[in-house]
N, C-alpha and C. Protein backbone atom coordinates (compact mmCIF):
# COMPACT_ATOMS: atom_id res chain seq x y z
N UNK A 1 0.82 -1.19 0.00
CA UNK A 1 0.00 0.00 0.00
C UNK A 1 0.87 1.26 0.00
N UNK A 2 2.10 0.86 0.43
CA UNK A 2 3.07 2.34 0.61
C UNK A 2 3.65 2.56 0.02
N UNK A 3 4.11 1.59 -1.53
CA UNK A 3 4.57 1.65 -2.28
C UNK A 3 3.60 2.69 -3.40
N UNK A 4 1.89 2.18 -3.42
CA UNK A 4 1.30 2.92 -4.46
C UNK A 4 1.45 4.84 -3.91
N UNK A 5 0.89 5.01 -2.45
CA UNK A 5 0.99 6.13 -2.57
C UNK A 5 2.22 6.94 -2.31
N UNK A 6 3.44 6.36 -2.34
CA UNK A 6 5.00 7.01 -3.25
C UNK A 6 4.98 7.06 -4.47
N UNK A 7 4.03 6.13 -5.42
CA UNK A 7 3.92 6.59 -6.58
C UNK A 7 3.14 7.39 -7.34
N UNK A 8 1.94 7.32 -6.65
CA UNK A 8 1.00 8.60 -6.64
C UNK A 8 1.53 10.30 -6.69
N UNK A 9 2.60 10.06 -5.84
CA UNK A 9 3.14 11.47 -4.92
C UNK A 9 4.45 11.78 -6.14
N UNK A 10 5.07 10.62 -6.39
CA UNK A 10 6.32 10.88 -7.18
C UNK A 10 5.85 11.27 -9.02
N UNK A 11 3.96 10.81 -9.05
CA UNK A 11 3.78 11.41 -10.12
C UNK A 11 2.96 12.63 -10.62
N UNK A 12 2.64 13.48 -9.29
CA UNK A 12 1.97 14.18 -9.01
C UNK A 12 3.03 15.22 -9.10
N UNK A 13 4.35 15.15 -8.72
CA UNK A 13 5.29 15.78 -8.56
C UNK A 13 6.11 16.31 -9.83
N UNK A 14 5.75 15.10 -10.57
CA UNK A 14 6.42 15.11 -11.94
C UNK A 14 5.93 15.91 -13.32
N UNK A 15 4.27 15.95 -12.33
CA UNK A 15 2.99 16.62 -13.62
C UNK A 15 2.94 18.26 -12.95
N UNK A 16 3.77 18.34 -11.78
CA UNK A 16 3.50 19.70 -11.07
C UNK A 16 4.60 20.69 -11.85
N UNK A 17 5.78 19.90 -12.39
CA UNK A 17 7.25 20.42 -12.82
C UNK A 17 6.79 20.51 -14.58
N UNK A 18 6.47 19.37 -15.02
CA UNK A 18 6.15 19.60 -16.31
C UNK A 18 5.07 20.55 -17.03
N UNK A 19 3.90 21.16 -15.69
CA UNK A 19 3.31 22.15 -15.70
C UNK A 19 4.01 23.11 -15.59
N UNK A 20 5.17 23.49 -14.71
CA UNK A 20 5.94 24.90 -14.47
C UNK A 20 6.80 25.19 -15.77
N UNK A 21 7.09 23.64 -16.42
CA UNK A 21 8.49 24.39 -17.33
C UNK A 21 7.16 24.50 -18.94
N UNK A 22 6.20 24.22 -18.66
CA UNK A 22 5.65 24.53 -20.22
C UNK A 22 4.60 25.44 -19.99
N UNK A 23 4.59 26.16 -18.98
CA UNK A 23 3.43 27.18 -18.57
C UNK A 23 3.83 28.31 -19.81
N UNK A 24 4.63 28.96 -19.35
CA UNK A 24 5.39 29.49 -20.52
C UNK A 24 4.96 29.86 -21.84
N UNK A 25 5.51 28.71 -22.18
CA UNK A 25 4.87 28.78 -24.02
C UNK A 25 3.26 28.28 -23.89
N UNK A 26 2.63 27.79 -23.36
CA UNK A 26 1.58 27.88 -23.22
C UNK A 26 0.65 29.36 -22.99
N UNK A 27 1.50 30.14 -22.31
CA UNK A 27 0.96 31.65 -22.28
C UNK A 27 1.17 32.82 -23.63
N UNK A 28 2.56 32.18 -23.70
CA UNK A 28 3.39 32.55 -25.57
C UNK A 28 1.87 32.59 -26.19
N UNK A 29 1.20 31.43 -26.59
CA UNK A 29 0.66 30.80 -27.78
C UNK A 29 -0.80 32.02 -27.68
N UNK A 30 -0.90 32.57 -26.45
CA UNK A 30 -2.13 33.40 -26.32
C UNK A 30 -2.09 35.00 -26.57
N UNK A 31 -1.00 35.23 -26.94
CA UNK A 31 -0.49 36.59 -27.50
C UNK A 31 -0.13 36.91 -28.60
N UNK A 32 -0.28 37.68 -29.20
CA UNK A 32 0.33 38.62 -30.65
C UNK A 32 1.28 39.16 -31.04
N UNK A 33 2.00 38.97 -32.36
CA UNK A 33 2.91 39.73 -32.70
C UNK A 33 3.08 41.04 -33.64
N UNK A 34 3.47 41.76 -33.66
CA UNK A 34 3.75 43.07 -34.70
C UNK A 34 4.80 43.14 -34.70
N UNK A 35 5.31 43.45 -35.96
CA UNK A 35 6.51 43.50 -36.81
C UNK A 35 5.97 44.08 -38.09
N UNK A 36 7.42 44.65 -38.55
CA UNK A 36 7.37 45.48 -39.95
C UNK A 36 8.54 46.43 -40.04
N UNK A 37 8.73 47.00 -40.51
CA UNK A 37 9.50 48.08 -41.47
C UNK A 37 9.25 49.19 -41.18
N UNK A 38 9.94 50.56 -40.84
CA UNK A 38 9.71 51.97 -41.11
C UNK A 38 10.55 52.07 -42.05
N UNK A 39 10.54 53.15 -43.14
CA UNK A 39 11.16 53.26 -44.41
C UNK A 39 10.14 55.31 -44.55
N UNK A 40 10.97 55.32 -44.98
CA UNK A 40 10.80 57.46 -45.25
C UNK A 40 10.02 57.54 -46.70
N UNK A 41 9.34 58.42 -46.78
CA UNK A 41 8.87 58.46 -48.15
C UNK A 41 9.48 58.11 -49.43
N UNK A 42 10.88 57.94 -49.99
CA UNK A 42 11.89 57.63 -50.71
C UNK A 42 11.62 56.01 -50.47
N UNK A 43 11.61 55.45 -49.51
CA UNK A 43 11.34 53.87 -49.28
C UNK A 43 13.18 53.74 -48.69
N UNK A 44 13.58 54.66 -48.44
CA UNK A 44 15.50 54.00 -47.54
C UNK A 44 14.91 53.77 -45.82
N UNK A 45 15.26 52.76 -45.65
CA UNK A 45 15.12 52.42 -44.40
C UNK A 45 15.07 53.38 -43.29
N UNK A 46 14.46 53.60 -42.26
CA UNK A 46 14.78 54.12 -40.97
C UNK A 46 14.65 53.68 -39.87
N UNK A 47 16.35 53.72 -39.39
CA UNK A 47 16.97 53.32 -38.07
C UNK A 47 16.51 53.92 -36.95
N UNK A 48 16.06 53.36 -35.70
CA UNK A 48 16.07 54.03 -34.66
C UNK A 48 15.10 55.07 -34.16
N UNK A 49 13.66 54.53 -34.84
CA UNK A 49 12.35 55.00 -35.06
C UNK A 49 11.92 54.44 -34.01
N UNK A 50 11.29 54.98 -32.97
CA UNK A 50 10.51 54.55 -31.60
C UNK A 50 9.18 54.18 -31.84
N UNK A 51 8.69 52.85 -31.91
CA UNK A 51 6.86 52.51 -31.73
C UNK A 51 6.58 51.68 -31.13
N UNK A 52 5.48 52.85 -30.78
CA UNK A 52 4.76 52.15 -29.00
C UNK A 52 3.38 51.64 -29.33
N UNK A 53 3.16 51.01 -29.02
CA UNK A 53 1.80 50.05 -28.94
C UNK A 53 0.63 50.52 -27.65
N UNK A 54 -0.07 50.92 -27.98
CA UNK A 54 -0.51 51.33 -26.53
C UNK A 54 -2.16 50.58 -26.78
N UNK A 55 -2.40 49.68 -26.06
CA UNK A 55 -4.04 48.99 -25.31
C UNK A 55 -4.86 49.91 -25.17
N UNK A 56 -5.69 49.97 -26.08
CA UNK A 56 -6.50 50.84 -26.06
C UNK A 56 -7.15 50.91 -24.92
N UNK A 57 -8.05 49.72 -23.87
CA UNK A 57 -8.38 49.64 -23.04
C UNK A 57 -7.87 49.90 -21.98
N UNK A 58 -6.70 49.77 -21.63
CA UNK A 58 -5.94 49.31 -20.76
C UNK A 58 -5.10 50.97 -20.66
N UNK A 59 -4.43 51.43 -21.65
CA UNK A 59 -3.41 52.56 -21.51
C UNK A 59 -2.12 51.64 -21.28
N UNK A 60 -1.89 50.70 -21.01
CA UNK A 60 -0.78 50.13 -20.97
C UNK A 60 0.38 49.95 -22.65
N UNK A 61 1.27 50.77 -22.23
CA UNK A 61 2.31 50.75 -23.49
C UNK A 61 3.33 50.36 -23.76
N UNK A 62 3.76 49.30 -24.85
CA UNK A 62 4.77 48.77 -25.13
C UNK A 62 5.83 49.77 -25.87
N UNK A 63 6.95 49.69 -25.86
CA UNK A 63 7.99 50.53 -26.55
C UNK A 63 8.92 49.41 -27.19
N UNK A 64 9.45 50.00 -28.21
CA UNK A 64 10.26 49.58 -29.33
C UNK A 64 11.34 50.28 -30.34
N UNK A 65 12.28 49.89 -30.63
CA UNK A 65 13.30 51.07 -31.61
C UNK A 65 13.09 50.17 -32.99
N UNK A 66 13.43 50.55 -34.06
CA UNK A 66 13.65 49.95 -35.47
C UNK A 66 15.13 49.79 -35.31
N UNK A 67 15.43 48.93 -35.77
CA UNK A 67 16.80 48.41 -36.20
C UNK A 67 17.48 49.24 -37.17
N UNK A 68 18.61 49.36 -37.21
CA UNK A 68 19.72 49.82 -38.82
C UNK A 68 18.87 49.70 -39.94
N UNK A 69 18.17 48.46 -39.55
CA UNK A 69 17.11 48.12 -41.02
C UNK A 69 16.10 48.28 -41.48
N UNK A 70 15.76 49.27 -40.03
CA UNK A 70 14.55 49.67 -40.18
C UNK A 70 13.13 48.71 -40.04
N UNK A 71 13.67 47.47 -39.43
CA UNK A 71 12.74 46.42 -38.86
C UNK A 71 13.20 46.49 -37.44
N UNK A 72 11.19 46.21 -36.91
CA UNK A 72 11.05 46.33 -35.78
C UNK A 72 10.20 44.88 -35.14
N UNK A 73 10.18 44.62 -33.93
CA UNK A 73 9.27 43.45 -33.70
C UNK A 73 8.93 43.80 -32.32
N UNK A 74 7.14 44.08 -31.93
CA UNK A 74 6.36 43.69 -30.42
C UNK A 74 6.04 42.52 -30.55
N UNK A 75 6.53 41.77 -29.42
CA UNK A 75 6.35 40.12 -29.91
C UNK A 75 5.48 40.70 -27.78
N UNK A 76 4.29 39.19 -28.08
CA UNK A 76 3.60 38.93 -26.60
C UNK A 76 2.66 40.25 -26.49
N UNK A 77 1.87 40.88 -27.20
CA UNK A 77 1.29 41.57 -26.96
C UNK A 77 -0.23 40.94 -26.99
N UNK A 78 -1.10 41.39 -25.41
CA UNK A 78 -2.70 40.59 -25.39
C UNK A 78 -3.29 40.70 -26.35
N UNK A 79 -4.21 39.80 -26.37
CA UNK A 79 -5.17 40.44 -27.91
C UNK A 79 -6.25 41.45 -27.18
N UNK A 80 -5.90 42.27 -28.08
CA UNK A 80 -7.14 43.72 -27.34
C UNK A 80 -7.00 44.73 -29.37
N UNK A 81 -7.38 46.05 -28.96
CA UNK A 81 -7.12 47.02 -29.43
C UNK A 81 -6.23 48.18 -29.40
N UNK A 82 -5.78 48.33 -30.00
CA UNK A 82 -4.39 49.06 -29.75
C UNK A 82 -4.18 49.92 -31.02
N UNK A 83 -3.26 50.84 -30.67
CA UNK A 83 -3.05 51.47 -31.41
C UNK A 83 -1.16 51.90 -31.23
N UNK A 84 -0.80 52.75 -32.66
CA UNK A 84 0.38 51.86 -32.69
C UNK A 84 0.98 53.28 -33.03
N UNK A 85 2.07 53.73 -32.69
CA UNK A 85 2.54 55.09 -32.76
C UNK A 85 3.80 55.19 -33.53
N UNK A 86 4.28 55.54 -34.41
CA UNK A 86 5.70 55.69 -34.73
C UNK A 86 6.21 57.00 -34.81
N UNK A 87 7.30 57.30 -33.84
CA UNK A 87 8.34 58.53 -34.00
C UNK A 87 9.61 58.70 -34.44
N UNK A 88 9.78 59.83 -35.06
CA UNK A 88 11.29 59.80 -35.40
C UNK A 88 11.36 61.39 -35.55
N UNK A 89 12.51 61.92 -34.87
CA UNK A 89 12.96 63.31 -35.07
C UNK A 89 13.26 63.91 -36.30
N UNK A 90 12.41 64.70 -37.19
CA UNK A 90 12.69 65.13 -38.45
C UNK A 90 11.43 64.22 -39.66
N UNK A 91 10.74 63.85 -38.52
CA UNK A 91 9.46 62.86 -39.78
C UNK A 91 7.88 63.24 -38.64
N UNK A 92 6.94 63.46 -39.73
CA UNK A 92 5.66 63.30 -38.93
C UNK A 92 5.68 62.25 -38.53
N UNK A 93 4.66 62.55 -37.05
CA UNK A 93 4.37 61.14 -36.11
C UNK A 93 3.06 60.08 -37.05
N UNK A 94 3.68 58.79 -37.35
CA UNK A 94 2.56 58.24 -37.96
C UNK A 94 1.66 57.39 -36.58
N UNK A 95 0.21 57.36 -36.66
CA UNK A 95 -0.95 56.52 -35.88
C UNK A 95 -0.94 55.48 -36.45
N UNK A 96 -1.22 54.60 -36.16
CA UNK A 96 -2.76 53.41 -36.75
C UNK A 96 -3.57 53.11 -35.50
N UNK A 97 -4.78 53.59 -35.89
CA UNK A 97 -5.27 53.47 -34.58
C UNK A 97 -6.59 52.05 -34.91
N UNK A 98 -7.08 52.04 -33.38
CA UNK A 98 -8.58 50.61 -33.66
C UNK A 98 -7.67 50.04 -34.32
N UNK A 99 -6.36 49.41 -34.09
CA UNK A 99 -5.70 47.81 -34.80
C UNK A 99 -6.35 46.46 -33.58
N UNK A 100 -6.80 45.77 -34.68
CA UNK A 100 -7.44 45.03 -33.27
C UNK A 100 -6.45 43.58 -33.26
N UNK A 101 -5.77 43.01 -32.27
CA UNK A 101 -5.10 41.94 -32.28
C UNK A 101 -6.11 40.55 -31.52
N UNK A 102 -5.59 39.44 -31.98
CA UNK A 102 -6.58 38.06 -31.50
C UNK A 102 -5.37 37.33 -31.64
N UNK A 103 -5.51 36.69 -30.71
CA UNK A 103 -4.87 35.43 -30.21
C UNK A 103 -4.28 34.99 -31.24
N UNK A 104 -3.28 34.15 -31.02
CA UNK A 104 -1.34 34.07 -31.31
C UNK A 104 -1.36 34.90 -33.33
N UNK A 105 -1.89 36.14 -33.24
CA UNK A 105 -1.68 36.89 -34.15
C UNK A 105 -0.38 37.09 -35.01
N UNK A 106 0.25 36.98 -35.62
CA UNK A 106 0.85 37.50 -36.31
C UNK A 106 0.93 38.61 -37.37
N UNK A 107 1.20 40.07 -37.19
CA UNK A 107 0.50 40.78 -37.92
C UNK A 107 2.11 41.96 -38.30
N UNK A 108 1.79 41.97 -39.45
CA UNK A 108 2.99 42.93 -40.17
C UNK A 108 2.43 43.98 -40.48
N UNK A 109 3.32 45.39 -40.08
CA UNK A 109 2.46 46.93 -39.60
C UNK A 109 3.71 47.44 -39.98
N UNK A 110 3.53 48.17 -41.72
CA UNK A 110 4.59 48.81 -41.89
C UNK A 110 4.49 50.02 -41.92
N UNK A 111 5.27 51.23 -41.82
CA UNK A 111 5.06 52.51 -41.49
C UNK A 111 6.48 53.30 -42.55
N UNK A 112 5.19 54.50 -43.10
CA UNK A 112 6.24 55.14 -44.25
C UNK A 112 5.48 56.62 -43.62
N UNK A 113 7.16 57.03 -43.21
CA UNK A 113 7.40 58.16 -42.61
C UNK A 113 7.18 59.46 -43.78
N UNK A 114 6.91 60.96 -43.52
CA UNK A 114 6.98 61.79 -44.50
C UNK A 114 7.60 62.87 -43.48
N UNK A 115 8.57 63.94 -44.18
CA UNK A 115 9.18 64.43 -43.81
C UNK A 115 8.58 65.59 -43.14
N UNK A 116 8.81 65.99 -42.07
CA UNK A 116 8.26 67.18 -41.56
C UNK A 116 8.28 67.12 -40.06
N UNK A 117 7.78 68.14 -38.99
CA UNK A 117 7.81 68.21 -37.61
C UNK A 117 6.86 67.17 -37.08
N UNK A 118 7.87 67.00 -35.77
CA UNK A 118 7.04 65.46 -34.86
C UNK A 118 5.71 66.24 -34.82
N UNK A 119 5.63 67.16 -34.43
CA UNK A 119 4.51 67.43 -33.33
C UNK A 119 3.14 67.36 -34.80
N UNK A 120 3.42 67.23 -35.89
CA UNK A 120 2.31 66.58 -36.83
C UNK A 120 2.14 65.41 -36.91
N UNK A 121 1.08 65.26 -36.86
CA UNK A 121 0.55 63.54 -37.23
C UNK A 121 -0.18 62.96 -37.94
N UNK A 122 0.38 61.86 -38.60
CA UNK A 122 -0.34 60.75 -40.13
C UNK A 122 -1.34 60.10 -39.43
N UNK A 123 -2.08 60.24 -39.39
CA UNK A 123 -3.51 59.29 -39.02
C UNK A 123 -3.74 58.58 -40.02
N UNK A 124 -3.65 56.72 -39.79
CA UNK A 124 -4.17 56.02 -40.83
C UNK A 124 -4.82 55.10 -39.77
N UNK A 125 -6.02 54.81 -40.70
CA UNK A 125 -7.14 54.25 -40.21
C UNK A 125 -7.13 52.47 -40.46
N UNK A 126 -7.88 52.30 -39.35
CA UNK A 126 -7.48 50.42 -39.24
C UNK A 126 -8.21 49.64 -40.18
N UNK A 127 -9.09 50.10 -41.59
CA UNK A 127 -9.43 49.86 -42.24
C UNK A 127 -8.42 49.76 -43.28
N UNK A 128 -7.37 50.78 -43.22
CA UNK A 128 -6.66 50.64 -44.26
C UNK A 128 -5.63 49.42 -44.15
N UNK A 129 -5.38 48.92 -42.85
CA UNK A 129 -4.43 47.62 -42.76
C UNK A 129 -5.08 45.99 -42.69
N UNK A 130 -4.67 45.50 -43.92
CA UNK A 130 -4.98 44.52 -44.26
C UNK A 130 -5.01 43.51 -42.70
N UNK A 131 -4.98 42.41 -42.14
CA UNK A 131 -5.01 41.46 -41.46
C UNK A 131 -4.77 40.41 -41.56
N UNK A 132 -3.76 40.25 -42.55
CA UNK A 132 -2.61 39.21 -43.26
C UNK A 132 -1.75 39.11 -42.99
N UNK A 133 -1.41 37.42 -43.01
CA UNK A 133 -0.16 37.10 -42.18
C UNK A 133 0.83 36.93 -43.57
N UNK A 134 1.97 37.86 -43.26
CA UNK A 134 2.69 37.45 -44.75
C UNK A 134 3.95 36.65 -44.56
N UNK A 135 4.15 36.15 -43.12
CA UNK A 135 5.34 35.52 -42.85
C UNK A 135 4.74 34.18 -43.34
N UNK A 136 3.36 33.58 -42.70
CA UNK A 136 3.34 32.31 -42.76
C UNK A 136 2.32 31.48 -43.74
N UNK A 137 2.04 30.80 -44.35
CA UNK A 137 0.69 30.55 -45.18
C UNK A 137 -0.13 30.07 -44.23
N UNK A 138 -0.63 30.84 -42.71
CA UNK A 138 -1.91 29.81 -42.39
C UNK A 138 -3.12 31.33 -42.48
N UNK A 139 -3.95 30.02 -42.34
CA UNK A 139 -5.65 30.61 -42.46
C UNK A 139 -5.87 30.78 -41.10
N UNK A 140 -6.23 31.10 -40.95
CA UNK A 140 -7.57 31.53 -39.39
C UNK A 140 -8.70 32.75 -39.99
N UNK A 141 -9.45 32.42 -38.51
CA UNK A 141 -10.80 32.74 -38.47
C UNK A 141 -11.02 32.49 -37.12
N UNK A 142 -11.49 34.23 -36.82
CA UNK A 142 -12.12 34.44 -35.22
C UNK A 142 -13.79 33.82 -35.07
N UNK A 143 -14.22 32.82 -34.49
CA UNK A 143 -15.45 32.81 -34.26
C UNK A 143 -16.16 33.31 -33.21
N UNK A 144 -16.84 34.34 -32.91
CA UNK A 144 -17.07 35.27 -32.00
C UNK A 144 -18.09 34.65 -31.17
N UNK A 145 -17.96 34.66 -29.97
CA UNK A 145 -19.16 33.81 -28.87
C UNK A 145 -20.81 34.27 -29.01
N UNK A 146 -20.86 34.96 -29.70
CA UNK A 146 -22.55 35.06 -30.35
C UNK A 146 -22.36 33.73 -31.60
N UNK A 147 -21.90 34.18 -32.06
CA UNK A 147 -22.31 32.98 -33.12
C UNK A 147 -22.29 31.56 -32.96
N UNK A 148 -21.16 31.27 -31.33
CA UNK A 148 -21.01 30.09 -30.97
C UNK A 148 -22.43 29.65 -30.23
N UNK A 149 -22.55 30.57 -29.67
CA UNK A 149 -24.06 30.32 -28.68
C UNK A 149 -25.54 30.77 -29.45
N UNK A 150 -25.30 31.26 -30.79
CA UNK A 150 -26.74 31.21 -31.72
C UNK A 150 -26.61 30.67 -32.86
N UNK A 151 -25.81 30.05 -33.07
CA UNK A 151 -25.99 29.12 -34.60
C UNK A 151 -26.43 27.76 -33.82
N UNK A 152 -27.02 26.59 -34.82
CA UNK A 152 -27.66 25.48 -34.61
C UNK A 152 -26.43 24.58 -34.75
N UNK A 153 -25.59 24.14 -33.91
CA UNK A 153 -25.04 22.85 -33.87
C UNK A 153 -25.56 21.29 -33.27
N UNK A 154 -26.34 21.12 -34.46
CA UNK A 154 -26.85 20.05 -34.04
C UNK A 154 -26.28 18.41 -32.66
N UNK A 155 -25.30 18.69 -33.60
CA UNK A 155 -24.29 17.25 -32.65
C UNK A 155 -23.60 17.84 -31.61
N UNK A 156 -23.55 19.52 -31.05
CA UNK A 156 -22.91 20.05 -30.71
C UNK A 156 -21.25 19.32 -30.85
N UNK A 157 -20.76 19.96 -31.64
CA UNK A 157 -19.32 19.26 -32.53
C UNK A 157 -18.47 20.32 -32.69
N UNK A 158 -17.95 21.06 -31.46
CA UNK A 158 -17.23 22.57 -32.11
C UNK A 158 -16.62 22.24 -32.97
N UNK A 159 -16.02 20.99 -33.71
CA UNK A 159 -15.28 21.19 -35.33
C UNK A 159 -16.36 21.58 -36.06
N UNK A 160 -17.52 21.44 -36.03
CA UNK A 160 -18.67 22.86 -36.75
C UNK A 160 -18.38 23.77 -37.17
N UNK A 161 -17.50 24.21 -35.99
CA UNK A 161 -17.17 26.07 -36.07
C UNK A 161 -15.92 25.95 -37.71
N UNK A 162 -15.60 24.78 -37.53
CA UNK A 162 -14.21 25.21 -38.46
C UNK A 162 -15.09 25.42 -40.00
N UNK A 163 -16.43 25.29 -40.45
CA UNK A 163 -16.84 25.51 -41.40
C UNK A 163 -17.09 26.70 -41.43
N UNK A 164 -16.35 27.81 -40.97
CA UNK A 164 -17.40 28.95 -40.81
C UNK A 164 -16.18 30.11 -41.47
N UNK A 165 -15.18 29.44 -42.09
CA UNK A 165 -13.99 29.92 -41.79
C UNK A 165 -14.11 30.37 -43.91
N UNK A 166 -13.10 31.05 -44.29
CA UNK A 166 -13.32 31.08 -45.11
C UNK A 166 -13.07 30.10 -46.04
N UNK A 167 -13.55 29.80 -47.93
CA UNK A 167 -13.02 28.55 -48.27
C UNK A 167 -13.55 27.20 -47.95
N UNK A 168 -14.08 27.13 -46.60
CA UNK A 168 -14.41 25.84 -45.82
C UNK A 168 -15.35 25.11 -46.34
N UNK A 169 -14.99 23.57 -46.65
CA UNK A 169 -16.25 23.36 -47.08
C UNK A 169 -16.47 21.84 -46.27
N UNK A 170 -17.15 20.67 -46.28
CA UNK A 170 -17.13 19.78 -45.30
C UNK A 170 -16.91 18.96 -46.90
N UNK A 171 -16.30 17.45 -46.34
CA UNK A 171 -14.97 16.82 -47.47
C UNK A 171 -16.43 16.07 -47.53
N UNK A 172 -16.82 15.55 -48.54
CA UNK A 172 -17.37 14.51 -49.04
C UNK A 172 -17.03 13.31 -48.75
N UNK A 173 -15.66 12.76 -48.45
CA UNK A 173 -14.91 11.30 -48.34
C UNK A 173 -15.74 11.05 -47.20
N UNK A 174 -15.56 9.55 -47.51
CA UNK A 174 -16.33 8.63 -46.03
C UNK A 174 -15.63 8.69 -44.46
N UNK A 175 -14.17 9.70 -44.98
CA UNK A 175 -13.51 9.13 -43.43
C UNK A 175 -13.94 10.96 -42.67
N UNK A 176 -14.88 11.36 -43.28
CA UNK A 176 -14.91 12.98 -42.74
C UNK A 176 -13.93 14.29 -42.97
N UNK A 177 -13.98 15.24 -42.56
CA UNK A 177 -13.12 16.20 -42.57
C UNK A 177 -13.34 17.54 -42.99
N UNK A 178 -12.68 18.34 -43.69
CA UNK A 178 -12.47 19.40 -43.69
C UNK A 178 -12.01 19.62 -45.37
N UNK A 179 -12.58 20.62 -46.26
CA UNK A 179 -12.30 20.82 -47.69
C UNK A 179 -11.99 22.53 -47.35
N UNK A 180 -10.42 22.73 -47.93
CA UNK A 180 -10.23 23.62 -47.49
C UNK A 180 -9.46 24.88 -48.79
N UNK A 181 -9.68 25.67 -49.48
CA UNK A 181 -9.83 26.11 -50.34
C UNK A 181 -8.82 27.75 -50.38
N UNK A 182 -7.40 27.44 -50.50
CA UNK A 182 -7.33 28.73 -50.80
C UNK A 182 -6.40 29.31 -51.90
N UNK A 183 -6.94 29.95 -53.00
CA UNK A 183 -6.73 30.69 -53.86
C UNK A 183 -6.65 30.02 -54.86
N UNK A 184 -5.90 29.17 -55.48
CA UNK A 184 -6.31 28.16 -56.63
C UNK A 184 -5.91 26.77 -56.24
N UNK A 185 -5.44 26.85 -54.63
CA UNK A 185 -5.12 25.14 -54.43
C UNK A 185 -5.68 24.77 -53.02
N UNK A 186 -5.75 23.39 -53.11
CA UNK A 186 -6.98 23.10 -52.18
C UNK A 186 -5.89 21.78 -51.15
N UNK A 187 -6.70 22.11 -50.10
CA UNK A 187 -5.96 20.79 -48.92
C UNK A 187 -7.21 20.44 -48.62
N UNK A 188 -7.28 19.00 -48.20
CA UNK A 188 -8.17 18.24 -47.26
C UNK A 188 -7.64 17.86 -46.17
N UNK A 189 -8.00 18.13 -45.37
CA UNK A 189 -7.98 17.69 -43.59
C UNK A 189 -8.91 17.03 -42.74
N UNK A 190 -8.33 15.72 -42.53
CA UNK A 190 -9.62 14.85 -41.62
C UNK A 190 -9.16 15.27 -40.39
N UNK A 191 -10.23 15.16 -40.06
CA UNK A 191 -10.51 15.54 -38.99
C UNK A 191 -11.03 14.22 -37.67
């Protein structure tokens, strides 16, 4: 009997450690990234351009410099609304404001400076930035908790939701899945 509950204890111990060291990237996977380029009206890079990210909700602000290369990266930012500031001494201040980030986002936010005093500012609107990931080829699709709690899922089957996505279509084959459609080439995924 004293043998099981040392092993109980020695594996309770083992699931308590393997929880601490992958908590981590488990929290990673629930945050957003921004990255991109500042570059001057000419399109030559600019070094050492300050942009801050600021939560719309929250007021809480991230800071950042551009590189020599004029690439910058906010990596771990919540998904909220935010808005995104770029400065540089000798260039109007550019906005993007209402950028809305969602969960493990990846989002490229490039900024083209025009010459003139900080204390002016480029207002561009969050309509004008696409919501394309150009590092990676994946798809997503936010399904918003109204639609989870008023559409008819019969079998209640949240892989449901994945039809809702764009492209999506449900596979015809007998083993189930997923028909998935983008731009002139197509994947199937069972599911």
């Amino acid at each position: 009997m004293r043998f099981g509950g040392n092993l109980f204890r020695f594996a309770k111990a083992r699931l308590l450690i393997f929880g601490i060291l992958t908590l981590p990237v488990a929290l990673h996977a629930q945050n957003a990234t921004v990255s991109g380029t500042v570059q001057d009206s000419s399109g030559a890079v600019v070094g050492g351009a300050t942009v801050t990210a600021t939560n719309v909700s929250t007021g809480i602000e991230r800071n950042t410099q551009s590189s020599d290369t004029g690439a910058y990266t906010i990596p771990s930012l919540v998904p909220a609304v935010y808005t995104f500031t770029f400065t540089k001494a000798g260039f109007k201040t550019v906005k993007f404001q209402n950028i809305t980030l969602t969960v493990d986002q990846p989002l490229t936010l490039d900024c083209k400076f025009q010459v003139g005093d900080v204390s002016t500012t480029v207002e561009v609107s969050s309509s004008a930035v696409a919501p394309i990931d150009t590092e990676t080829p994946t798809l997503s699709n936010i399904v918003e908790q109204t639609q989870i709690t008023e559409l008819p899922l019969i079998l209640r089957d949240p892989y449901q939701l994945v039809l809702l996505g764009p492209g999506v279509t449900q596979s015809d084959s007998g083993l189930g899945g997923v028909s998935i459609t983008v731009g002139v080439s197509e994947t199937t995924i069972s599911c």
